[in-house]
C-alpha atoms as a PDB file:
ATOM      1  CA  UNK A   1     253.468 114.125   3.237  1.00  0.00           C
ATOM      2  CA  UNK A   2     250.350 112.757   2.816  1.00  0.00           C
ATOM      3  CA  UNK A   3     246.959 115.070   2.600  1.00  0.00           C
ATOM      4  CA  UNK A   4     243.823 113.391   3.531  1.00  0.00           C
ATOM      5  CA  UNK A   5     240.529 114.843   4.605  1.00  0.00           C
ATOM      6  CA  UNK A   6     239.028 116.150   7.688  1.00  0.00           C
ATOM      7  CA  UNK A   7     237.296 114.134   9.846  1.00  0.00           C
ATOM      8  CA  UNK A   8     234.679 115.289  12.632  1.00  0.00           C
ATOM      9  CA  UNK A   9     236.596 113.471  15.076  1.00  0.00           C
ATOM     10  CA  UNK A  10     239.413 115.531  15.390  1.00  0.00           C
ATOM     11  CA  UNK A  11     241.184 116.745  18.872  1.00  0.00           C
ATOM     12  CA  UNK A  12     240.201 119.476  20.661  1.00  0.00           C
ATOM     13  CA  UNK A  13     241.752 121.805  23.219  1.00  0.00           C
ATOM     14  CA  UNK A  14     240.568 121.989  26.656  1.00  0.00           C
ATOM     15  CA  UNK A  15     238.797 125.910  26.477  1.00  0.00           C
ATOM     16  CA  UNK A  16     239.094 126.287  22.725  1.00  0.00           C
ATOM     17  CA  UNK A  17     237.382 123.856  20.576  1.00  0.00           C
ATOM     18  CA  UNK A  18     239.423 124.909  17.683  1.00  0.00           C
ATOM     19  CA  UNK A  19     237.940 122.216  15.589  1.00  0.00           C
ATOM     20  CA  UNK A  20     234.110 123.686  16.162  1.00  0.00           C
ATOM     21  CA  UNK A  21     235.940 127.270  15.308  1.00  0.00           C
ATOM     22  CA  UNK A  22     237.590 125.980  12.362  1.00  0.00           C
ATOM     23  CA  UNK A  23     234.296 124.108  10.955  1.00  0.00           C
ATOM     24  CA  UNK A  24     232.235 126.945  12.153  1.00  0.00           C
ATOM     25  CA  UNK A  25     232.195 128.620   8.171  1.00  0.00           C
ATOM     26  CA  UNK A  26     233.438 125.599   6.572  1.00  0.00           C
ATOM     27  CA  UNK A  27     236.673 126.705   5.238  1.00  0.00           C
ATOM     28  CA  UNK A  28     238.973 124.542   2.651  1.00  0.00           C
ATOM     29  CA  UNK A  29     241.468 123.033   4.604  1.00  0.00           C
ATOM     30  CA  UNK A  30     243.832 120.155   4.279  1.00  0.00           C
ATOM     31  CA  UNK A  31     245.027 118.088   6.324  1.00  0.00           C
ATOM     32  CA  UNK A  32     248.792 116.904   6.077  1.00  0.00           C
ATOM     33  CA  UNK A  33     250.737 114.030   8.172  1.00  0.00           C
ATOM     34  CA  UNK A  34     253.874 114.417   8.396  1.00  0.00           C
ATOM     35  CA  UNK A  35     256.748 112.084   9.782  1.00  0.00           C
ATOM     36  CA  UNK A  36     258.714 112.705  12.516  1.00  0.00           C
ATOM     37  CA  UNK A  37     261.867 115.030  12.145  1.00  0.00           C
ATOM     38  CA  UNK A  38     260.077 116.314   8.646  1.00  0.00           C
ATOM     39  CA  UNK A  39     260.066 119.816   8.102  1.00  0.00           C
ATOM     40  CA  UNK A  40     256.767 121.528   7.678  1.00  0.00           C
ATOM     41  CA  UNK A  41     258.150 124.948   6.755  1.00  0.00           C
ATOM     42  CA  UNK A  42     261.429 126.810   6.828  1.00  0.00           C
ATOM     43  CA  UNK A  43     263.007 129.579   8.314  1.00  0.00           C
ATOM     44  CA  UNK A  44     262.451 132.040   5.228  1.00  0.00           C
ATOM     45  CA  UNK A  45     259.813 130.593   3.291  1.00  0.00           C
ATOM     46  CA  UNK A  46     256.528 132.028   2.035  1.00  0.00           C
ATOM     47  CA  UNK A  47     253.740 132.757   4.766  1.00  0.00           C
ATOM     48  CA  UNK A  48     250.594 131.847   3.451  1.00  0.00           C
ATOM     49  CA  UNK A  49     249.269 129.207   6.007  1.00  0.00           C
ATOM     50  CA  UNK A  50     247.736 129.026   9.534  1.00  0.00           C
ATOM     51  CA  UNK A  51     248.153 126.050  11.178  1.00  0.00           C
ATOM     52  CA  UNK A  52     247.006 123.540  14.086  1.00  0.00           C
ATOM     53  CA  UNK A  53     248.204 120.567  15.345  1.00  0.00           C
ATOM     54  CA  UNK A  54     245.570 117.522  15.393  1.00  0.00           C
ATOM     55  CA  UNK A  55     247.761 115.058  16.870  1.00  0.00           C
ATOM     56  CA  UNK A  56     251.444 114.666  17.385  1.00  0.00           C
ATOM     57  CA  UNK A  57     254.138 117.436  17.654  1.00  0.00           C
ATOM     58  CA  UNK A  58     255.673 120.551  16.632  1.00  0.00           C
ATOM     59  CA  UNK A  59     259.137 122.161  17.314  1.00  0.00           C
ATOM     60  CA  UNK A  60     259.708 125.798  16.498  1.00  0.00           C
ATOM     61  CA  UNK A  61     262.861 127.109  16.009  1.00  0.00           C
ATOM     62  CA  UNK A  62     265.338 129.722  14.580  1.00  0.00           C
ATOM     63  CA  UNK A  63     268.416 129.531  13.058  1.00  0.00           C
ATOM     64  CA  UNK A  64     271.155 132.380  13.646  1.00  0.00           C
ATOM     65  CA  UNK A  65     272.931 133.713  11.023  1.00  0.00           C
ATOM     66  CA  UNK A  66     276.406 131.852  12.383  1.00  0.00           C
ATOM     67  CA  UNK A  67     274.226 128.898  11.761  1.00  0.00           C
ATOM     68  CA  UNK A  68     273.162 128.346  15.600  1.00  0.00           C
ATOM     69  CA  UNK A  69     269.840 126.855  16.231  1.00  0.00           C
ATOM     70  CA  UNK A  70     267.668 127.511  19.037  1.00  0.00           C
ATOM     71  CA  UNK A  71     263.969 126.063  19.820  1.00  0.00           C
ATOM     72  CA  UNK A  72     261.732 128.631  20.944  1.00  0.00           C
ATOM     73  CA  UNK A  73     258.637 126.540  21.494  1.00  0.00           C
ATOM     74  CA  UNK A  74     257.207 122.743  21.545  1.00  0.00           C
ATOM     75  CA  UNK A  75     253.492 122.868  20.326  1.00  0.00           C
ATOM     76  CA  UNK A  76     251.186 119.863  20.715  1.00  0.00           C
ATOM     77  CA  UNK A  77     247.268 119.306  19.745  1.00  0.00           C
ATOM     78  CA  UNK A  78     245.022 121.762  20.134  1.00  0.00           C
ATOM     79  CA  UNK A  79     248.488 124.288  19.179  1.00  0.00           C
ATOM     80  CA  UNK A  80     247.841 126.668  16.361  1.00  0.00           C
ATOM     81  CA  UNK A  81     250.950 128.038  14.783  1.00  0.00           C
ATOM     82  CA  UNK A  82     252.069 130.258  12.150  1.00  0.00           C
ATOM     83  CA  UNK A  83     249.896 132.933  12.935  1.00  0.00           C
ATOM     84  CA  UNK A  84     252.227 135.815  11.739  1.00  0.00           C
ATOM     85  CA  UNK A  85     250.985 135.813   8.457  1.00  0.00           C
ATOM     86  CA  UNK A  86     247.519 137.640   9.730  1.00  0.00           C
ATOM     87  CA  UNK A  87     249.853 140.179  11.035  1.00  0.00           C
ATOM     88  CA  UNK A  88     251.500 140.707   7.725  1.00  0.00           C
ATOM     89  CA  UNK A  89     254.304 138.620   8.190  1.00  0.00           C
ATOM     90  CA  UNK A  90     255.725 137.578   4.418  1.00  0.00           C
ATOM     91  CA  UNK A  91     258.158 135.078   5.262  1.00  0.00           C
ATOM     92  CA  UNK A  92     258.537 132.204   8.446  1.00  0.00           C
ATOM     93  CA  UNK A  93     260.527 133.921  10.981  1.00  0.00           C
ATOM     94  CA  UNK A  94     261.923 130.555  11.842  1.00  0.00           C
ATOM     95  CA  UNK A  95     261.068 127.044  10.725  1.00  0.00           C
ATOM     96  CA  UNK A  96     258.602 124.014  11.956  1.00  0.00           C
ATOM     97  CA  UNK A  97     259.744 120.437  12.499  1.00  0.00           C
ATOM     98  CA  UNK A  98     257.289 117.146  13.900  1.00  0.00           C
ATOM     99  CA  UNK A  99     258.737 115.752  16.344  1.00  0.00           C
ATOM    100  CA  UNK A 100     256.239 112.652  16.116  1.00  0.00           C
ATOM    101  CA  UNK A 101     254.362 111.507  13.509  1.00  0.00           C
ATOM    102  CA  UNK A 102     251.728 114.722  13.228  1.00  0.00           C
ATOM    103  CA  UNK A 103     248.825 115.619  11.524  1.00  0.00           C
ATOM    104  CA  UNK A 104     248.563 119.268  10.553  1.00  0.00           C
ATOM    105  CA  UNK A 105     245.943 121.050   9.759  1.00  0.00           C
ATOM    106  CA  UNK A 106     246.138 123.791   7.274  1.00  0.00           C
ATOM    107  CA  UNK A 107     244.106 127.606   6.535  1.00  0.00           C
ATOM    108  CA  UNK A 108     244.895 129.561   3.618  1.00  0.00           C
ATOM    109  CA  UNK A 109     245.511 132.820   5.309  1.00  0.00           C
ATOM    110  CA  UNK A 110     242.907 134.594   3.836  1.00  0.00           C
ATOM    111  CA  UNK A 111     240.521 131.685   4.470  1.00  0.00           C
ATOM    112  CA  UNK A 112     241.347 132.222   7.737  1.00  0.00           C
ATOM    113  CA  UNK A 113     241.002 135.948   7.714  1.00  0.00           C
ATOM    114  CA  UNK A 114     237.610 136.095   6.648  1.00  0.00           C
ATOM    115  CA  UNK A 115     236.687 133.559   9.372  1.00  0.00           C
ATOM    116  CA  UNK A 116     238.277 136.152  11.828  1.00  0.00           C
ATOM    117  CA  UNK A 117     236.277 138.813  10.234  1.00  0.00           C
ATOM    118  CA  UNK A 118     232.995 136.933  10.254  1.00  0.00           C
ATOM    119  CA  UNK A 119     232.951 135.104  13.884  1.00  0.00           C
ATOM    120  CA  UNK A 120     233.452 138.132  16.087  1.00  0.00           C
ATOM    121  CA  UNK A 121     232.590 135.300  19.077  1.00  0.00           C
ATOM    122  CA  UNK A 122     235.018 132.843  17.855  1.00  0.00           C
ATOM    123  CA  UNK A 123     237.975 135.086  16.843  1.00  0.00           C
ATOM    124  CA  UNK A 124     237.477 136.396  20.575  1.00  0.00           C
ATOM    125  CA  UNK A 125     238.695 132.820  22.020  1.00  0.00           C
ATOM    126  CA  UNK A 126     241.398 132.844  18.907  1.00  0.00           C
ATOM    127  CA  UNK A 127     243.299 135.576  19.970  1.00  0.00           C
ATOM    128  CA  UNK A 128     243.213 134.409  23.448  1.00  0.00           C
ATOM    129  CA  UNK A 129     244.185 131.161  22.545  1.00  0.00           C
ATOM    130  CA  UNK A 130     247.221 132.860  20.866  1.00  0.00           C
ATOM    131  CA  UNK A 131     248.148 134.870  23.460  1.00  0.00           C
ATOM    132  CA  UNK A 132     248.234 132.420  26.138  1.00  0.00           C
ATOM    133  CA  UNK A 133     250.939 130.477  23.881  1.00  0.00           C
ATOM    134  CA  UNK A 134     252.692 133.761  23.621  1.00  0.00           C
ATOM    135  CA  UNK A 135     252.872 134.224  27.160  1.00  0.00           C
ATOM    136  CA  UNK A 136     253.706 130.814  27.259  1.00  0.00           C
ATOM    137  CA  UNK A 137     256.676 131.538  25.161  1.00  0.00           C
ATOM    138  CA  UNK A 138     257.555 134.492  26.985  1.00  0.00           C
ATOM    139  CA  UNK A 139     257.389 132.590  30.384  1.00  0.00           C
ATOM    140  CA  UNK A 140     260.247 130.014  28.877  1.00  0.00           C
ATOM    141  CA  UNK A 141     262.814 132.672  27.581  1.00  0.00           C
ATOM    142  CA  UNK A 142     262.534 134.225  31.201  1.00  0.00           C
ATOM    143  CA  UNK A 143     263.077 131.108  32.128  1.00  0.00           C
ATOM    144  CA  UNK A 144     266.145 130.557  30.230  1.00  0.00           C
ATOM    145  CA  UNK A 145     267.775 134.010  31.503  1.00  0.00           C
ATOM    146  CA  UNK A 146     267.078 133.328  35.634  1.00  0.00           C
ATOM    147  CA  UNK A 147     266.701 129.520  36.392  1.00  0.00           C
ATOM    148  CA  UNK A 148     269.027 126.709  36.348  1.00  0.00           C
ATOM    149  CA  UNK A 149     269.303 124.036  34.028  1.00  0.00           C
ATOM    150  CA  UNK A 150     267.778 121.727  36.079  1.00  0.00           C
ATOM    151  CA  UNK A 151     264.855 123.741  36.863  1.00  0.00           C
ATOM    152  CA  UNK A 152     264.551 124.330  32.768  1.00  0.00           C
ATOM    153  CA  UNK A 153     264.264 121.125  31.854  1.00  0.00           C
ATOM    154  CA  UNK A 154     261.999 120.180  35.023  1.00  0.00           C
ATOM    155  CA  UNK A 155     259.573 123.321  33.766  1.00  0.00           C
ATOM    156  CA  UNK A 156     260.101 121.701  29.995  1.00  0.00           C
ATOM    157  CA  UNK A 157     258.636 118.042  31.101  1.00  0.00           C
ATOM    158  CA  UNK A 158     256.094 119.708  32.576  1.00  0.00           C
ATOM    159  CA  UNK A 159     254.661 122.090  29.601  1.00  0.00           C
ATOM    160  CA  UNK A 160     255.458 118.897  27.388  1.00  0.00           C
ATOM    161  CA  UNK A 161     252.921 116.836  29.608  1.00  0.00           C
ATOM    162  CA  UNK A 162     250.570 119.564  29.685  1.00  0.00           C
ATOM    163  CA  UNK A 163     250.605 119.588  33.289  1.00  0.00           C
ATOM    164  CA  UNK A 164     247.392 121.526  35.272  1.00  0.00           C
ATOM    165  CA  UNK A 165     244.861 119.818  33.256  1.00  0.00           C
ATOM    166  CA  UNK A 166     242.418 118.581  35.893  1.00  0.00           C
ATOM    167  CA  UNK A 167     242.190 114.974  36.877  1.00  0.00           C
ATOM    168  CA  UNK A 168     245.646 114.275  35.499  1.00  0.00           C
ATOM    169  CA  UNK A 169     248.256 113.036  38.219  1.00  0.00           C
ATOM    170  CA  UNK A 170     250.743 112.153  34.828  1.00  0.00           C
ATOM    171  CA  UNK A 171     251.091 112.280  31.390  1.00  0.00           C
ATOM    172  CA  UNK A 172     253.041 110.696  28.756  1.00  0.00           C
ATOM    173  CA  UNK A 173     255.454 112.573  26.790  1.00  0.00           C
ATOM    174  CA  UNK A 174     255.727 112.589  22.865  1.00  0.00           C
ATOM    175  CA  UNK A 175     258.999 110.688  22.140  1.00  0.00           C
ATOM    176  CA  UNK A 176     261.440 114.020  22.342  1.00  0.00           C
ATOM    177  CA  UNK A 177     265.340 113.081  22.097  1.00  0.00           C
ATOM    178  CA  UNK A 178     267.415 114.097  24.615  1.00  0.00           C
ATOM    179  CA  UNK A 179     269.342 116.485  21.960  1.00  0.00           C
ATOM    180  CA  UNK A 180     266.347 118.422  21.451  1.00  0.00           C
ATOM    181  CA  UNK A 181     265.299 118.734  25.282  1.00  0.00           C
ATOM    182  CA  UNK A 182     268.512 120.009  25.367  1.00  0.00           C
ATOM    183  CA  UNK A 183     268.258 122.417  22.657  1.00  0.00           C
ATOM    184  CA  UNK A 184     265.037 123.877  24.528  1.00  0.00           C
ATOM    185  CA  UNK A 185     266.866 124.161  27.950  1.00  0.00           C
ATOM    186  CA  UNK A 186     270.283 125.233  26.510  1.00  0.00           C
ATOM    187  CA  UNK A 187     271.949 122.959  28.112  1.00  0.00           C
ATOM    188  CA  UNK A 188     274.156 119.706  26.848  1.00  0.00           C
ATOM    189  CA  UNK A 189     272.986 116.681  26.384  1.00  0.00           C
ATOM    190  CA  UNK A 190     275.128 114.818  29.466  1.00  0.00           C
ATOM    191  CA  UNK A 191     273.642 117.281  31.600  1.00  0.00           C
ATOM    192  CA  UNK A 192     269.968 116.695  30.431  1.00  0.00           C
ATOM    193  CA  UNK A 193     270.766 112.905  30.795  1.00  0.00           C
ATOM    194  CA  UNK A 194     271.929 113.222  34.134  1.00  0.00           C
ATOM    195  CA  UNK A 195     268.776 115.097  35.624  1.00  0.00           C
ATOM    196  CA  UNK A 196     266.651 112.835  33.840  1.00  0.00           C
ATOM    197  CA  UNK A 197     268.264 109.642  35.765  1.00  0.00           C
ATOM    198  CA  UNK A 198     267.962 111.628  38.580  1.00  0.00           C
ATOM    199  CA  UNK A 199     264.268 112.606  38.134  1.00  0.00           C
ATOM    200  CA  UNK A 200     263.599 108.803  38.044  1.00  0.00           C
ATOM    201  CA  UNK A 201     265.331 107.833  41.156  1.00  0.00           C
ATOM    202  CA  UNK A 202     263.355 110.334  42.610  1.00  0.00           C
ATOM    203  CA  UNK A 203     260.253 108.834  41.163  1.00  0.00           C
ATOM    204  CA  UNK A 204     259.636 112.854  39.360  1.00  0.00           C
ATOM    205  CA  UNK A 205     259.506 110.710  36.010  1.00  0.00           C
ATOM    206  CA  UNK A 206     258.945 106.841  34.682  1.00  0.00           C
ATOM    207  CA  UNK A 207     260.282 104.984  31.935  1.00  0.00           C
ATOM    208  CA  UNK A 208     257.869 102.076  31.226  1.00  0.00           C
ATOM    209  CA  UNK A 209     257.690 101.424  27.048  1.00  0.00           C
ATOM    210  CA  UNK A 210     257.472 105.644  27.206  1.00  0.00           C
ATOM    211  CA  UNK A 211     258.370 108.836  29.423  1.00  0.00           C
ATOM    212  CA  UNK A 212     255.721 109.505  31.928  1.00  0.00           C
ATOM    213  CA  UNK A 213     255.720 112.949  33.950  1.00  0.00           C
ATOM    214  CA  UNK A 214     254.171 112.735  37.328  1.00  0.00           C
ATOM    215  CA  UNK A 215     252.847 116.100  39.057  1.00  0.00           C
ATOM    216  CA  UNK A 216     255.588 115.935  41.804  1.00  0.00           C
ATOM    217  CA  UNK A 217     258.372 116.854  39.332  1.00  0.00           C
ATOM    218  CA  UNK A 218     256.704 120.356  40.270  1.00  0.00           C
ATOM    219  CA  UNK A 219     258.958 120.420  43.558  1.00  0.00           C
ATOM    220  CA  UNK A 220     261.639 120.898  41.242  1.00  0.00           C
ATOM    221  CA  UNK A 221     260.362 124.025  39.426  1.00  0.00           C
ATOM    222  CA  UNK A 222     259.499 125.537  42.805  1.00  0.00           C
ATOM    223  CA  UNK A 223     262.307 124.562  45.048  1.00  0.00           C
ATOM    224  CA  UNK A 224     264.355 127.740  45.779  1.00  0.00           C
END
């Protein structure tokens, strides 16, 4: 893990320029890379941090106590996470893992709380923000309980490519193994490997130095 220091140039989300918000009071933040598959915090550890994703990618999961994992989310820039600790929350409910190389951005939680306190305007569009990626979150477990596997992983691509952003006909993917898009659909990874190869007969998806998610994999999610 390397720290280095903010930049002005950093990415932005589409209707929350999380950036501006975070600069807004100029809070002491650092900035940490991390390498793919490195852990950025633990199911169980102390929360003391909001954080945001400037580049990369984030996998959030939980571990059962037989030892089970399960990924509840894939986050990507623009993504805060670890938010529970402004709700009280002592310890991570489950742990984060880069999937990419990542920069993270990172708020002492009562850095951050002040902000909230201070930028009624801003903390507005915050909590917004949030619960979008809850219902987000909420959509996928739904998801998990009514559609098949095929539809899953379709729906997966398609939040991974951040499809519905306008003027975007397809997007490429952060490099996600097949054992971890099967994790997220709860599925196996023969079966994920299977509708993949069949996605790109179908011309859904393209392998060309990269994964690339074209709009028409939609079909998928909405064929009955």
């Amino acid at each position: 893990m390397r720290p280095t220091t903010p930049s002005s140039d950093d990415v932005t989300a589409p209707d929350f320029n999380a950036q501006a918000f975070l600069d807004s009071a100029g809070l002491a933040k650092t900035i940490v890379q991390y390498g793919r598959n490195e852990v950025i915090f633990t199911q169980g550890d102390a929360s003391e941090h909001v954080l945001y994703v400037q580049s990369g990618g984030v996998k959030l999961s939980v571990l059962s106590k037989t030892g089970k994992e399960a990924v509840v989310a894939m986050l990507g820039p623009g993504d805060f996470f670890g938010e529970g600790c402004l709700a009280g929350q002592l310890v991570r409910m489950g742990s984060a893992t880069a999937i990419t190389p990542s920069a993270i951005l990172r708020v002492e939680k009562a850095q951050m709380v002040k902000l909230l306190h201070r930028q009624h305007q801003m903390s507005d569009r915050f909590i917004a923000h949030m619960l979008t990626r809850n219902i987000r979150i909420e959509e996928d477990l739904i998801d998990q309980l009514f559609n098949s596997s095929e539809k899953r992983l379709a729906r997966t691509l398609l939040l991974l490519a951040r499809y519905g952003e306008p003027e975007v006909s397809h997007r490429a993917l952060p490099r996600v193994s097949q054992e971890t898009l099967a994790e997220m659909v709860g599925t196996t990874r023969s079966r994920v490997n299977f509708f993949m190869n069949k996605f790109r007969k179908l011309g859904f998806i393209e392998y060309n130095g990269g994964l690339k998610v074209n709009n028409s994999l939609l079909s998928v999610v909405l064929r009955d």
